[in-house]
Protein backbone atom coordinates (compact mmCIF):
# COMPACT_ATOMS: atom_id res chain seq x y z
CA UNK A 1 1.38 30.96 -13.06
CA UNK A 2 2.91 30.13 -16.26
CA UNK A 3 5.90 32.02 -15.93
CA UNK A 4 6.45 30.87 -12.63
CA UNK A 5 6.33 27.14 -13.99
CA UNK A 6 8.78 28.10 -16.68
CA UNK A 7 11.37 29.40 -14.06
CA UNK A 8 10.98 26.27 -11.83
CA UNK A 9 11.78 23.86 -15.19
CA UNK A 10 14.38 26.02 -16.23
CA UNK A 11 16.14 25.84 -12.77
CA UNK A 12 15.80 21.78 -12.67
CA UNK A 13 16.62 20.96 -16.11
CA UNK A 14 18.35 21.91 -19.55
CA UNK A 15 16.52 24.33 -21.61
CA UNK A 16 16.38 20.90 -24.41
CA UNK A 17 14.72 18.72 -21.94
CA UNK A 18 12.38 21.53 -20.99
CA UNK A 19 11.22 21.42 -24.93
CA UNK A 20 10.72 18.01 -25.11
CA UNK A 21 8.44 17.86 -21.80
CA UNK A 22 6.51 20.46 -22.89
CA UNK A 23 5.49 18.98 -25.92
CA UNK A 24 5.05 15.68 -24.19
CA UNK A 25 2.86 17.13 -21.71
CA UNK A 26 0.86 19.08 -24.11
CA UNK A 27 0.71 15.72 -26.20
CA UNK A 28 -1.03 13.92 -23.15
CA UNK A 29 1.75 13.32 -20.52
CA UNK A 30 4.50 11.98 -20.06
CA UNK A 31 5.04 7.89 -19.01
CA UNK A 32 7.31 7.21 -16.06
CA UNK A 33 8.75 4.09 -15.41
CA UNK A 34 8.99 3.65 -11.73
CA UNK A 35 10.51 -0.10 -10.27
CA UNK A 36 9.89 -1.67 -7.69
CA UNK A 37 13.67 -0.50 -6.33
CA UNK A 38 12.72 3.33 -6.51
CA UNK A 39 9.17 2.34 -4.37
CA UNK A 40 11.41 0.41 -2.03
CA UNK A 41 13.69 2.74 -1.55
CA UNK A 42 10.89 5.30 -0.45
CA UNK A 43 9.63 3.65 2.51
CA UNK A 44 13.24 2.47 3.33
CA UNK A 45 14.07 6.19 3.93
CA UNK A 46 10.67 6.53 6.39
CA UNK A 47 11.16 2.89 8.06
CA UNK A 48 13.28 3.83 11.64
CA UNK A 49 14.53 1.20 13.80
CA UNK A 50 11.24 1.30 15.89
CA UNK A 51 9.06 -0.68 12.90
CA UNK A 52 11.51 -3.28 13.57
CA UNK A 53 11.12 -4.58 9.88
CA UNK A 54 13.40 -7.17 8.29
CA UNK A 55 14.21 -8.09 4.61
CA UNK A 56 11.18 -5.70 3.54
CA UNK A 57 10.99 -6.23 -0.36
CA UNK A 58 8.68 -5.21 -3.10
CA UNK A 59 8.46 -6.74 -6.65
CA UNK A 60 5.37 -6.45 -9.25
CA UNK A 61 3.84 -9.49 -10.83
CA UNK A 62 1.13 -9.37 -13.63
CA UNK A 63 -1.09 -6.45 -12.29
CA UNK A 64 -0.23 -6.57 -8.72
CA UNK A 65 2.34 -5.78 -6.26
CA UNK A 66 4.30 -8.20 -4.11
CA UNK A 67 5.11 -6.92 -0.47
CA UNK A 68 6.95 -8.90 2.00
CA UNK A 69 9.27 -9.23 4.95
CA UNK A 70 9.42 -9.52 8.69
CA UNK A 71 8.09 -7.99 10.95
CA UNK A 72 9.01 -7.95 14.64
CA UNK A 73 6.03 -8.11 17.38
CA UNK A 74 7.11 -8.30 21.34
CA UNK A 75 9.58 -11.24 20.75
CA UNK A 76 8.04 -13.09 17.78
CA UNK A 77 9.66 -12.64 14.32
CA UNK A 78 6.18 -12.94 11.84
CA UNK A 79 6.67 -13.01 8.07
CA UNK A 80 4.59 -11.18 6.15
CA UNK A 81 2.91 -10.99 2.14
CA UNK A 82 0.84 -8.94 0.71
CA UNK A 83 -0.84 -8.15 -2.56
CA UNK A 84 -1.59 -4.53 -3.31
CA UNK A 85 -4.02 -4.06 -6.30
CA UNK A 86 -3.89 -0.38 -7.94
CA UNK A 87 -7.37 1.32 -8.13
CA UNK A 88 -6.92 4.88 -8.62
CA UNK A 89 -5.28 8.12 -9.23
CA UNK A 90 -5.44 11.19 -7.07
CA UNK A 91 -3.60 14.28 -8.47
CA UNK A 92 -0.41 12.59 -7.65
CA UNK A 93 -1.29 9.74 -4.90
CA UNK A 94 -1.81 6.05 -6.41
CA UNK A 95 -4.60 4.70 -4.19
CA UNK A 96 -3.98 0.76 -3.21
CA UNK A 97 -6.21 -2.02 -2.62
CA UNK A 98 -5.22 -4.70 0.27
CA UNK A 99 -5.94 -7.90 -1.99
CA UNK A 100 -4.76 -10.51 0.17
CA UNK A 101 -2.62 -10.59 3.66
CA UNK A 102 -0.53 -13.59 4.62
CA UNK A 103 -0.63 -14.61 7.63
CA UNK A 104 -3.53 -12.43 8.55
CA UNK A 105 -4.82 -9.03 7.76
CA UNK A 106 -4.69 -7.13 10.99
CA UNK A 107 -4.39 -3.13 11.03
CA UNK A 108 -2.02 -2.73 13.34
CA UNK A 109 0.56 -4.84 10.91
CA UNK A 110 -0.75 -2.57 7.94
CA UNK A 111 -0.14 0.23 9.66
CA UNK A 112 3.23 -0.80 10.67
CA UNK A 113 4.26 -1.36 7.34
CA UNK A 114 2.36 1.33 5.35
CA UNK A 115 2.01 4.00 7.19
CA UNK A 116 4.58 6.49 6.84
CA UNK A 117 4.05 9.65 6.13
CA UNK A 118 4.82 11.69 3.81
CA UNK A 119 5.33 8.54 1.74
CA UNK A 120 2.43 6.50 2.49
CA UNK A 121 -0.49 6.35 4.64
CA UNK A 122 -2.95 3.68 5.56
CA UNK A 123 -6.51 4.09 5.98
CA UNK A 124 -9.47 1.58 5.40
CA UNK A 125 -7.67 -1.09 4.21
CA UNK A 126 -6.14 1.12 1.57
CA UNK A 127 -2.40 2.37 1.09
CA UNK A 128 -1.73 5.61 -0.32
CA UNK A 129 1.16 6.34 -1.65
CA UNK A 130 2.60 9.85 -2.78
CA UNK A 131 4.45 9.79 -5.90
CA UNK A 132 6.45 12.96 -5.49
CA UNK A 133 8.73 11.35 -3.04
CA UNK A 134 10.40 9.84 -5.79
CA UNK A 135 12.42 11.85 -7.53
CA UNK A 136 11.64 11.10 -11.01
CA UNK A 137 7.86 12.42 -10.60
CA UNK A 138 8.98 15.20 -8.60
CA UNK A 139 11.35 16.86 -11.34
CA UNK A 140 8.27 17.11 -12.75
CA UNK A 141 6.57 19.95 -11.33
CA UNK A 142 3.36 20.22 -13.06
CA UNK A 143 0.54 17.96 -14.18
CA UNK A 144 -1.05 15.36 -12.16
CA UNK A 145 -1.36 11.22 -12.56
CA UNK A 146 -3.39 10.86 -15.96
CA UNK A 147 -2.83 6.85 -16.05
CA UNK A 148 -0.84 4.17 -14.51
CA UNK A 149 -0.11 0.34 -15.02
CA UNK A 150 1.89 -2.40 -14.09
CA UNK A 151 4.28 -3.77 -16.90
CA UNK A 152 7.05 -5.24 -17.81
CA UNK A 153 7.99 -5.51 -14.06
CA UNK A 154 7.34 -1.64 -13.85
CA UNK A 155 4.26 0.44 -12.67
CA UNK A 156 4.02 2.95 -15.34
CA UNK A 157 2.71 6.60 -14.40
CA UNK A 158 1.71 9.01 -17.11
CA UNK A 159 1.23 12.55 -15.58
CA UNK A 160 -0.22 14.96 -17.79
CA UNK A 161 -2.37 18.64 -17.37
């Protein structure tokens, strides 16, 4: 196993980058800096034409993220927010809490929005989102989500063993 891990660094990155994300792993992990463009950018690649959603954006403020946009139902245009709250960490899928809906918190708009697999899925008034679609975590090809916070405008991952 750990020669096969070695080969998979060495054929993503420079044998000097390798060093220093070993040691950072083996120090506790490694912090990632993700923005709310790279997140955006995920579910822009799994939106198709069929969601029929409009100036989708995501931004973080304090401890929460911002979603919004509009979304298109029969022939009424309805804007949407919504507050995601992090909760928890699962290997490398950041579990999301619904903390409030504007206009109204119905699944099938949730599910519209959030549910897009491989990137996301929705399920009980949660969002989970998988982390190795962005490319940042995924040049990363062991350890699994040790921590995570929203700062600075950024939602921080540290993935460690």
């Amino acid at each position: 196993m750990k020669e096969w891990v070695q080969r998979k660094l060495h054929d993503v990155i420079s044998d000097d980058m390798q060093t220093k994300m070993k040691e950072k792993i083996a120090e506790g992990g490694v912090t990632i800096p993700i923005t709310s463009h790279m997140l955006m950018c995920i579910f822009q690649k799994q939106m198709s034409k069929q969601d029929q959603i409009q100036q989708f954006a995501i931004s973080f403020h304090g401890d929460v993220i911002h979603v919004s946009g509009i979304v298109k139902k029969f022939l009424l245009k309805i804007p949407f927010e919504i507050v995601l709250r992090p909760l928890q960490a699962n290997q490398r899928i950041l579990l999301f809490e619904i903390k409030n809906m504007k206009p109204t918190n119905q699944k099938w708009l949730n599910r519209k929005i959030f549910h897009k697999p491989p990137v996301a899925t929705y399920e009980n008034q949660q969002i989970h989102i998988n982390l190795n679609e962005i490319d940042k975590i995924k040049m990363i090809p062991v350890g699994n989500i040790k921590s995570f916070i929203i700062k600075d405008r950024k939602l921080r991952v540290k993935i460690g063993l």
